[in-house]
N, C-alpha and C. Protein backbone atom coordinates (compact mmCIF):
# COMPACT_ATOMS: atom_id res chain seq x y z
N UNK A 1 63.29 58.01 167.71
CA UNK A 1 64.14 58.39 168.82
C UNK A 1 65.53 58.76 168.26
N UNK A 2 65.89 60.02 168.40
CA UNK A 2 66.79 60.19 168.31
C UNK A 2 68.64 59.48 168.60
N UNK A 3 69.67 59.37 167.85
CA UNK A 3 70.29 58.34 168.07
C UNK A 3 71.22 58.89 169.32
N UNK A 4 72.05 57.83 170.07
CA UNK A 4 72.70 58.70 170.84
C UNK A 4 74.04 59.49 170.70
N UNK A 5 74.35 60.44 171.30
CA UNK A 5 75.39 61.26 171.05
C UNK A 5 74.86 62.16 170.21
N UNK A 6 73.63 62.08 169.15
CA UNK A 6 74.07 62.88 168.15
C UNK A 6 73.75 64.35 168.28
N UNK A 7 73.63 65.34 169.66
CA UNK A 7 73.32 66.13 170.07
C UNK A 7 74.40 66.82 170.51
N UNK A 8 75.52 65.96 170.58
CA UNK A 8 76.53 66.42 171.68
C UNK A 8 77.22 67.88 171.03
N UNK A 9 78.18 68.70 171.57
CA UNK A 9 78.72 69.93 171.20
C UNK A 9 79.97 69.34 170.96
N UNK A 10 80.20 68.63 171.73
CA UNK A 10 81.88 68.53 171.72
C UNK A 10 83.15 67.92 170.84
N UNK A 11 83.92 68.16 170.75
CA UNK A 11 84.96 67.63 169.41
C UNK A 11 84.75 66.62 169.47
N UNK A 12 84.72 66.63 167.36
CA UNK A 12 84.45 65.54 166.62
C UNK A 12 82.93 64.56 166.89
N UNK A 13 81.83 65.50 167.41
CA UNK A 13 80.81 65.58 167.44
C UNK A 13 79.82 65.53 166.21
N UNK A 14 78.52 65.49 165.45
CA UNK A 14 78.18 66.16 164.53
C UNK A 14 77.76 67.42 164.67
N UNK A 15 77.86 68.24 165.30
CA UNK A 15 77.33 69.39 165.30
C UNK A 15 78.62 69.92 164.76
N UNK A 16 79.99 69.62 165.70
CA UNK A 16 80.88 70.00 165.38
C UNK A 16 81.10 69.74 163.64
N UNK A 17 80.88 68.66 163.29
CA UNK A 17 81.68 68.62 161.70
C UNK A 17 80.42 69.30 160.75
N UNK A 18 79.18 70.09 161.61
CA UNK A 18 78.53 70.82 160.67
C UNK A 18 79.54 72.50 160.39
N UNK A 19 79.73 72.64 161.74
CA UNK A 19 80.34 73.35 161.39
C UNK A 19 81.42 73.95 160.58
N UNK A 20 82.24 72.23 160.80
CA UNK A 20 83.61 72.66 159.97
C UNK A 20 83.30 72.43 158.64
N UNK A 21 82.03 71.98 158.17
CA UNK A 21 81.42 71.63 156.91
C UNK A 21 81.08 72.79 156.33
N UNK A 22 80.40 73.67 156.95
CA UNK A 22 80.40 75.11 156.68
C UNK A 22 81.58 76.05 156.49
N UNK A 23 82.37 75.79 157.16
CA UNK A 23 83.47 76.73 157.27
C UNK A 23 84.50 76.30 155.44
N UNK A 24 84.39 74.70 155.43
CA UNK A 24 85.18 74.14 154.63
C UNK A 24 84.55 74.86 152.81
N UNK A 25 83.50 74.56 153.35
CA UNK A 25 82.29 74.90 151.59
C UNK A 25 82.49 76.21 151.60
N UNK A 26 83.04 77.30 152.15
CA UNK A 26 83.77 78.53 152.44
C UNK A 26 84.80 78.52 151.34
N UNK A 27 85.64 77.49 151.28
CA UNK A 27 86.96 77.18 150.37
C UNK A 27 87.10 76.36 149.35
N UNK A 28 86.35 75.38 149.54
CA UNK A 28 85.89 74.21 148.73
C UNK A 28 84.62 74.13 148.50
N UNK A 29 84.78 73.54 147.30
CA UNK A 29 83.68 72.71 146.29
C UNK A 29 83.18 71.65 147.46
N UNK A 30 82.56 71.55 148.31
CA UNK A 30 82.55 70.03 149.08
C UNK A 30 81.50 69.33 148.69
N UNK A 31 80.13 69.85 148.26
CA UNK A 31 79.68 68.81 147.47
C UNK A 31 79.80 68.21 146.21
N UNK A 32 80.92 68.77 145.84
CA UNK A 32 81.17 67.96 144.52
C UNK A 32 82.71 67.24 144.28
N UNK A 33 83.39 67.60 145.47
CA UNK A 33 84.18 66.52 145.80
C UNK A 33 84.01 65.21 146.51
N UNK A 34 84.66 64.29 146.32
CA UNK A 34 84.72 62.88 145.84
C UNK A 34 84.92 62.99 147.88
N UNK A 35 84.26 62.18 148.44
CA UNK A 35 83.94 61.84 150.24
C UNK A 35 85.50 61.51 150.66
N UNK A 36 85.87 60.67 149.88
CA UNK A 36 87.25 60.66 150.48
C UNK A 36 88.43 61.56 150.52
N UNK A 37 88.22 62.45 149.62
CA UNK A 37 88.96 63.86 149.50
C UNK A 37 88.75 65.07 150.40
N UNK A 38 87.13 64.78 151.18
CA UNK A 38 86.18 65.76 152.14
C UNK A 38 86.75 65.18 153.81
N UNK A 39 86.83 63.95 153.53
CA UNK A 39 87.55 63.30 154.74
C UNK A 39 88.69 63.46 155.20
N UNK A 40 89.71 63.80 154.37
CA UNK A 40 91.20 64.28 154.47
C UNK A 40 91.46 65.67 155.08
N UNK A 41 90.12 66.15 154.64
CA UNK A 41 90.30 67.67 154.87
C UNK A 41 89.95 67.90 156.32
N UNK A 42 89.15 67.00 157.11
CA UNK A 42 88.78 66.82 157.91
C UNK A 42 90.10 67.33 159.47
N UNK A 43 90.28 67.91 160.33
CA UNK A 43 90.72 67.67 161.34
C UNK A 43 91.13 66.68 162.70
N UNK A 44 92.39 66.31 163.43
CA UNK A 44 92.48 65.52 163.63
C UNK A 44 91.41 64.89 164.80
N UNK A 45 90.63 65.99 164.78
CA UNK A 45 90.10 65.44 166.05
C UNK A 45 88.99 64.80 165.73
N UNK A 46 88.60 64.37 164.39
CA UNK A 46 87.44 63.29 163.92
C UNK A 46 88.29 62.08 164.04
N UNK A 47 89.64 61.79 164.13
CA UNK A 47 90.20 61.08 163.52
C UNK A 47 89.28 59.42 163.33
N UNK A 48 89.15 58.14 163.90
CA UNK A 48 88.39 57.20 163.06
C UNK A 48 87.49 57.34 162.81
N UNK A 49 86.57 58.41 163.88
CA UNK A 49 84.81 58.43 164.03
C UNK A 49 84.47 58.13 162.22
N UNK A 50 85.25 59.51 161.87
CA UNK A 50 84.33 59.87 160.73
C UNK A 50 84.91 59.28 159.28
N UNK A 51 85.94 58.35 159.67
CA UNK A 51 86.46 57.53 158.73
C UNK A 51 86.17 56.86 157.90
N UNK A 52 86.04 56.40 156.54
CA UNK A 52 85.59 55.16 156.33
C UNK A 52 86.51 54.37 156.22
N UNK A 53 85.61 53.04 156.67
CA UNK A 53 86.51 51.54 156.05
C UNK A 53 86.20 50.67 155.46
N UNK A 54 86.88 49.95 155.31
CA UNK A 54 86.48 48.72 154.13
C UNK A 54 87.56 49.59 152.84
């Protein structure tokens, strides 16, 4: 079963950060930069979702 939300369109969505994932690997190296450097690049409108912590 699919999890919830993860369908949704709307900001800071995943569909949305496929996109900006695409748009970003446009300019950047993004799979071979380091996740926390891919996260920065990120827009504010992921802001904690897509955060990590610890």
């Amino acid at each position: 079963m699919p999890t919830r939300g993860a369908g949704a369109k709307g900001s800071g969505s995943p569909r949305r950060l496929a996109l900006i994932a695409n748009q970003l690997s446009l300019t950047y190296d993004i799979h071979a930069m380091p996740v926390d450097r891919f996260l920065k690049l990120l827009p504010d409108e992921f802001g904690g979702r897509w955060r990590l912590s610890g």
